[in-house]
N, C-alpha and C. Protein backbone atom coordinates (compact mmCIF):
# COMPACT_ATOMS: atom_id res chain seq x y z
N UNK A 1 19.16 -0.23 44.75
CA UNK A 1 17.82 0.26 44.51
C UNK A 1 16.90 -0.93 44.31
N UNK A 2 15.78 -0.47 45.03
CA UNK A 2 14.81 -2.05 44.73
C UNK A 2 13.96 -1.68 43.53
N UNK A 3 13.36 -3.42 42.80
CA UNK A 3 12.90 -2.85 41.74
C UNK A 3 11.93 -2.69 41.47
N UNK A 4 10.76 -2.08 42.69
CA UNK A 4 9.46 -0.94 42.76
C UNK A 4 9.81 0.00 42.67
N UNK A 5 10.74 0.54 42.99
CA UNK A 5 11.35 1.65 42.65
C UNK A 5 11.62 2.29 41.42
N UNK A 6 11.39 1.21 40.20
CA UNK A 6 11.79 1.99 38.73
C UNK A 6 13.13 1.48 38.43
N UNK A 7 13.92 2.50 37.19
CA UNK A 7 15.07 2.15 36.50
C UNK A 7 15.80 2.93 37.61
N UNK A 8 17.38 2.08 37.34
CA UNK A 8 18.25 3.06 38.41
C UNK A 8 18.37 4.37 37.10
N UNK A 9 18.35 5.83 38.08
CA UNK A 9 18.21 7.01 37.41
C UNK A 9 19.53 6.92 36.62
N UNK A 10 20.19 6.30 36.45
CA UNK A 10 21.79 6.81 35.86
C UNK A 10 21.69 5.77 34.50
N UNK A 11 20.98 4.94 34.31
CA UNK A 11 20.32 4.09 33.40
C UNK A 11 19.13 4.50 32.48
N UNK A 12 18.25 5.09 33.12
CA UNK A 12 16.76 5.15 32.78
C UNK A 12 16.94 6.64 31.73
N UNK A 13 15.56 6.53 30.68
CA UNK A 13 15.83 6.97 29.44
C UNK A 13 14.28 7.41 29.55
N UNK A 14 13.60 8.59 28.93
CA UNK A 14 12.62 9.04 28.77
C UNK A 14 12.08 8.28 27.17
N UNK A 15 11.10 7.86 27.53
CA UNK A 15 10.13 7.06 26.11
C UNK A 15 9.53 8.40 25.27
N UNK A 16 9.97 8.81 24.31
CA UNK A 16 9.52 9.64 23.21
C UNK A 16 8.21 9.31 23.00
N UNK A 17 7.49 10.71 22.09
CA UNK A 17 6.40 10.57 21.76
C UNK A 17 6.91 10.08 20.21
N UNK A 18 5.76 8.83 19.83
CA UNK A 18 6.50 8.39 18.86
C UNK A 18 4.65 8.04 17.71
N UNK A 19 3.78 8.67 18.61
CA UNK A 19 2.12 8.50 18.06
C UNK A 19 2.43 9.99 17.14
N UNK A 20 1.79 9.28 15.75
CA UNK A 20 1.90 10.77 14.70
C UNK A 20 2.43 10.42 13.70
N UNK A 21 3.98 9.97 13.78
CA UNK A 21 5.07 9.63 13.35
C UNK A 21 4.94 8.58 12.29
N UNK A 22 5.83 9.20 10.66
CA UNK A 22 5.78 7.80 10.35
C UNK A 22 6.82 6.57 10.90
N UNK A 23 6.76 5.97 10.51
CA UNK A 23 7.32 4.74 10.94
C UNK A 23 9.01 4.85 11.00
N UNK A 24 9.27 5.22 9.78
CA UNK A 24 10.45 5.67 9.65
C UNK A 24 11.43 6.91 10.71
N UNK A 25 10.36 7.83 10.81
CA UNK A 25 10.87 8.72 11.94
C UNK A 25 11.05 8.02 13.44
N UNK A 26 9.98 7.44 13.56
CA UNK A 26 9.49 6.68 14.77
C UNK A 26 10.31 6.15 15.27
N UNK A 27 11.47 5.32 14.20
CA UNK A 27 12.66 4.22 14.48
C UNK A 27 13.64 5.46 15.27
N UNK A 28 14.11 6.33 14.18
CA UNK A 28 14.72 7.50 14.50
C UNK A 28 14.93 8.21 15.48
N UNK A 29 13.81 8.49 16.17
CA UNK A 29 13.40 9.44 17.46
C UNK A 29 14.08 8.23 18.59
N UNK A 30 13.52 7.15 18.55
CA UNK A 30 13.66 5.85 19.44
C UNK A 30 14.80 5.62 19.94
N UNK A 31 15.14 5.72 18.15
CA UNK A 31 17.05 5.25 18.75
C UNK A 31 17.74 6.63 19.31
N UNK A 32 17.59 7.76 19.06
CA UNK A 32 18.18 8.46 19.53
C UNK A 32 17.71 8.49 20.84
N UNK A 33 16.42 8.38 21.72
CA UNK A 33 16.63 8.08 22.94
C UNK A 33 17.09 6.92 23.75
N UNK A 34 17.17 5.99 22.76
CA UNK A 34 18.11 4.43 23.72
C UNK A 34 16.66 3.53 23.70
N UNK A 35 15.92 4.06 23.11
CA UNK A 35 14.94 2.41 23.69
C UNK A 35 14.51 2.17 21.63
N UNK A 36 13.76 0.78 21.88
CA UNK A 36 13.70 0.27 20.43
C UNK A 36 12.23 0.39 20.13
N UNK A 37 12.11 0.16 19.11
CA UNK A 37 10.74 0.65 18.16
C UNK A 37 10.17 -0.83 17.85
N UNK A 38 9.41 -1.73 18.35
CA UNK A 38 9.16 -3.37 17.94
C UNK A 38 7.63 -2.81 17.89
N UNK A 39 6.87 -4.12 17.37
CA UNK A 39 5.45 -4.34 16.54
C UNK A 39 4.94 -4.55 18.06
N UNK A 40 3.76 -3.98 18.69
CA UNK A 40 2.53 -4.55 19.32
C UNK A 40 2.09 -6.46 19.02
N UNK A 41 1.94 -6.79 18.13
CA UNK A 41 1.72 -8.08 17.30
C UNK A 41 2.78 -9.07 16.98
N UNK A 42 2.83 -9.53 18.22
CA UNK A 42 4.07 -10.60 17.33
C UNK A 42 4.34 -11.38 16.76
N UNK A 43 3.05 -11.51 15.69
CA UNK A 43 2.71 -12.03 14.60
C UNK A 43 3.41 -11.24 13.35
N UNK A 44 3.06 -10.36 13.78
CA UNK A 44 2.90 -9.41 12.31
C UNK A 44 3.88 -8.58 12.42
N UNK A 45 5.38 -8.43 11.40
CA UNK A 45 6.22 -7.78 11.16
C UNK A 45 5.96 -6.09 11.35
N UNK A 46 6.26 -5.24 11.63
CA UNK A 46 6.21 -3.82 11.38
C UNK A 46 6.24 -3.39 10.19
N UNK A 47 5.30 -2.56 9.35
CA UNK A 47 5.18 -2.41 8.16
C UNK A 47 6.17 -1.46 7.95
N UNK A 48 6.93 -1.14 6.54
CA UNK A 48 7.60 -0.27 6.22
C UNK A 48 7.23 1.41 6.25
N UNK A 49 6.31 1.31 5.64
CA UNK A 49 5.02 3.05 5.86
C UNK A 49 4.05 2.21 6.69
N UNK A 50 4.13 3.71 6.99
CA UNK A 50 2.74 3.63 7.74
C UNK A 50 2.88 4.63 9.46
N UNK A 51 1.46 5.26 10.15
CA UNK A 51 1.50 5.79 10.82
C UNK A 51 1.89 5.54 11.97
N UNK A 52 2.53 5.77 13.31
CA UNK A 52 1.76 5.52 14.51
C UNK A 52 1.12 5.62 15.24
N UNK A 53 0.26 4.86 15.61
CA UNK A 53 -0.79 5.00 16.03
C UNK A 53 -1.52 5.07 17.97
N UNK A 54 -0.57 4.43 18.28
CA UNK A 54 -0.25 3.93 19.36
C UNK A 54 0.71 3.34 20.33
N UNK A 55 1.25 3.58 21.22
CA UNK A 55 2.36 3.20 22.04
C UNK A 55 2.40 2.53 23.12
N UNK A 56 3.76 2.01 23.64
CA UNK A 56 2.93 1.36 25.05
C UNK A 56 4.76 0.75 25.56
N UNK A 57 5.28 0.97 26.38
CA UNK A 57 5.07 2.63 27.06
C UNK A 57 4.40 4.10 26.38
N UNK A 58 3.57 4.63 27.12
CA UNK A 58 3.57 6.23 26.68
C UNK A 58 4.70 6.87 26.93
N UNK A 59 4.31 8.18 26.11
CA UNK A 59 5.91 8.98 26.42
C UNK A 59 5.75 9.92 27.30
N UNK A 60 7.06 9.58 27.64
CA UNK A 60 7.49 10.34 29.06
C UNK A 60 7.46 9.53 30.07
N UNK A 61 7.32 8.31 29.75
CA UNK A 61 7.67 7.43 30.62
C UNK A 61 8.89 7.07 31.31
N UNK A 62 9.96 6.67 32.91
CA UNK A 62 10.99 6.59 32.16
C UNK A 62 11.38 5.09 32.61
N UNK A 63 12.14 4.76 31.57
CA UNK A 63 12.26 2.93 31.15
C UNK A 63 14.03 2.90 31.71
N UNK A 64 14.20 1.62 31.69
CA UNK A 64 15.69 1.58 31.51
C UNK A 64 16.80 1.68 30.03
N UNK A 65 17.20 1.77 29.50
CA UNK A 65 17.83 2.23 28.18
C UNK A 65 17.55 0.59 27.57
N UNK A 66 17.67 0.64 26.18
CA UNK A 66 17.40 -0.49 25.12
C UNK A 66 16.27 -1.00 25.62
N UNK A 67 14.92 -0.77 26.00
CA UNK A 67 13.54 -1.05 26.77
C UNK A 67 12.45 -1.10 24.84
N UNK A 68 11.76 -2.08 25.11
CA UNK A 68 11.34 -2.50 23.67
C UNK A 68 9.89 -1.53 23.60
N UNK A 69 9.59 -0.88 22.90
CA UNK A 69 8.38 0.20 23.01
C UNK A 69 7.49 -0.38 21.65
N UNK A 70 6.29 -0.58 22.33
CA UNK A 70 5.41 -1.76 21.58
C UNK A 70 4.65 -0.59 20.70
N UNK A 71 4.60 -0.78 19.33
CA UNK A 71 3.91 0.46 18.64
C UNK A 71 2.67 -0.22 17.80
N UNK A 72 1.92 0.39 17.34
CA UNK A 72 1.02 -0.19 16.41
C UNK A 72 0.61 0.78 15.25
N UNK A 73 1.38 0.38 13.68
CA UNK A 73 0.73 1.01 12.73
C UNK A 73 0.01 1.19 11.74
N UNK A 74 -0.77 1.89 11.50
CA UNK A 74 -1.60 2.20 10.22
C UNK A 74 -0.88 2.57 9.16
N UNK A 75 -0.84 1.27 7.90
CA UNK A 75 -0.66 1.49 6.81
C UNK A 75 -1.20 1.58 5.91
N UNK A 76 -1.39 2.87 4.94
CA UNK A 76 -2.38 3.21 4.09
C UNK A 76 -1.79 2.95 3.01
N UNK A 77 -2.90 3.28 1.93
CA UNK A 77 -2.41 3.02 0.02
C UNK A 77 -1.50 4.58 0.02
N UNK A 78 -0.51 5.43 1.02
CA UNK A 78 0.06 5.67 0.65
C UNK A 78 -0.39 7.40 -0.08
N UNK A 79 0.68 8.34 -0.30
CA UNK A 79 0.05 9.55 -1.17
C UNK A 79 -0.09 10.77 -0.59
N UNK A 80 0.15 10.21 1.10
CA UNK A 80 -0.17 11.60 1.73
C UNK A 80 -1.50 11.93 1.94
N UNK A 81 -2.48 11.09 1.72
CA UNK A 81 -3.88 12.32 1.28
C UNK A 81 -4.85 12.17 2.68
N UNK A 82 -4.39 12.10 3.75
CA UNK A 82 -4.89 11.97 4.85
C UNK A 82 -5.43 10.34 4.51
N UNK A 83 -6.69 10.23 5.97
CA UNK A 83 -6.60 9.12 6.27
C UNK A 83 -8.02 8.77 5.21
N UNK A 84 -8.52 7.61 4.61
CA UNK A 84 -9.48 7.22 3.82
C UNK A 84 -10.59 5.88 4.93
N UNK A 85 -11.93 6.62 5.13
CA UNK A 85 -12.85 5.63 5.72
C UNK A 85 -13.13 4.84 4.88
N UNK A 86 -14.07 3.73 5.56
CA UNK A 86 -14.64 2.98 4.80
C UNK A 86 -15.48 2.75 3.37
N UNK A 87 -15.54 2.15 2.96
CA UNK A 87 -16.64 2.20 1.50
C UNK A 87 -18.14 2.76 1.94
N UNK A 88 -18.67 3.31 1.60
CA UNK A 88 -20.04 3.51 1.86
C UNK A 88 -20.70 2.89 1.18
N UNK A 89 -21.50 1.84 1.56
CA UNK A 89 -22.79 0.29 1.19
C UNK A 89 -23.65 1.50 -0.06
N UNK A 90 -23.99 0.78 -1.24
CA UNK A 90 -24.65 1.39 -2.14
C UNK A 90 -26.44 1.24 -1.51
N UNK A 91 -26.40 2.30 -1.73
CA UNK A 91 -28.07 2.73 -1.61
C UNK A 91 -28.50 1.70 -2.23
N UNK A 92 -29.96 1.64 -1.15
CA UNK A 92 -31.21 0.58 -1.55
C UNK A 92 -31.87 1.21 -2.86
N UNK A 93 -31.99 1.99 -2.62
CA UNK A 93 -32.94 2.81 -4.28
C UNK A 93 -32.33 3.29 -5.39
N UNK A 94 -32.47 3.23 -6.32
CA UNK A 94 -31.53 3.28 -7.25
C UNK A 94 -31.24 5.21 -7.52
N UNK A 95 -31.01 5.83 -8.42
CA UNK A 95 -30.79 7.07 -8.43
C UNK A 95 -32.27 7.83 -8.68
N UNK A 96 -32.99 7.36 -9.18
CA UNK A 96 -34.34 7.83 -9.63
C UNK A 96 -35.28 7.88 -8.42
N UNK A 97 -34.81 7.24 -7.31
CA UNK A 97 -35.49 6.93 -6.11
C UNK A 97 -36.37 6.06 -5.86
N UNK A 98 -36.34 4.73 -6.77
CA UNK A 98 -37.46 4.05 -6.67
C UNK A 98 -36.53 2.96 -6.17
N UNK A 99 -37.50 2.02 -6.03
CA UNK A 99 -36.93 0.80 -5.38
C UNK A 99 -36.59 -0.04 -6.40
């Protein structure tokens, strides 16, 4: 088989959806399909918590088995309590409304 062609089919492994997921599941799902769970950043270790956010392969892709699936996650302070925006800049006017 040439290799424009893709993984040979008797090899090749479907890439899970692994966006959603915490991190921990993420590893989980991964390994049970044959490919690995590594950082986007290869600077920066994979955090212990935290969401995923992003993938690359997408899923349903299909790879050859042990194929490194680049993830990127959001780690929060944690708690469950959904996701927390930014600070909101304190008003120019004070509470009385004056300047």
């Amino acid at each position: 088989m040439d290799a424009a062609a893709g993984p040979d089919p008797q090899d090749a492994v479907l890439v899970p959806a692994l966006v959603g997921l915490e991190i921990g599941e993420a590893h989980a799902l991964a390994l049970s399909a044959r490919v690995v769970v590594v950082s986007a950043d290869p600077v920066d270790p994979l955090p212990a918590t935290g969401v995923v956010t992003a993938q690359q392969p997408l899923a349903g892709i299909a790879v050859p088995a042990a194929t490194a699936v680049e993830v990127l996650v959001e780690s929060g302070g944690g708690g469950g309590g959904g996701s927390v925006g930014a600070p909101v800049p304190p008003s120019p006017l004070d509470p009385a409304g004056t300047a």
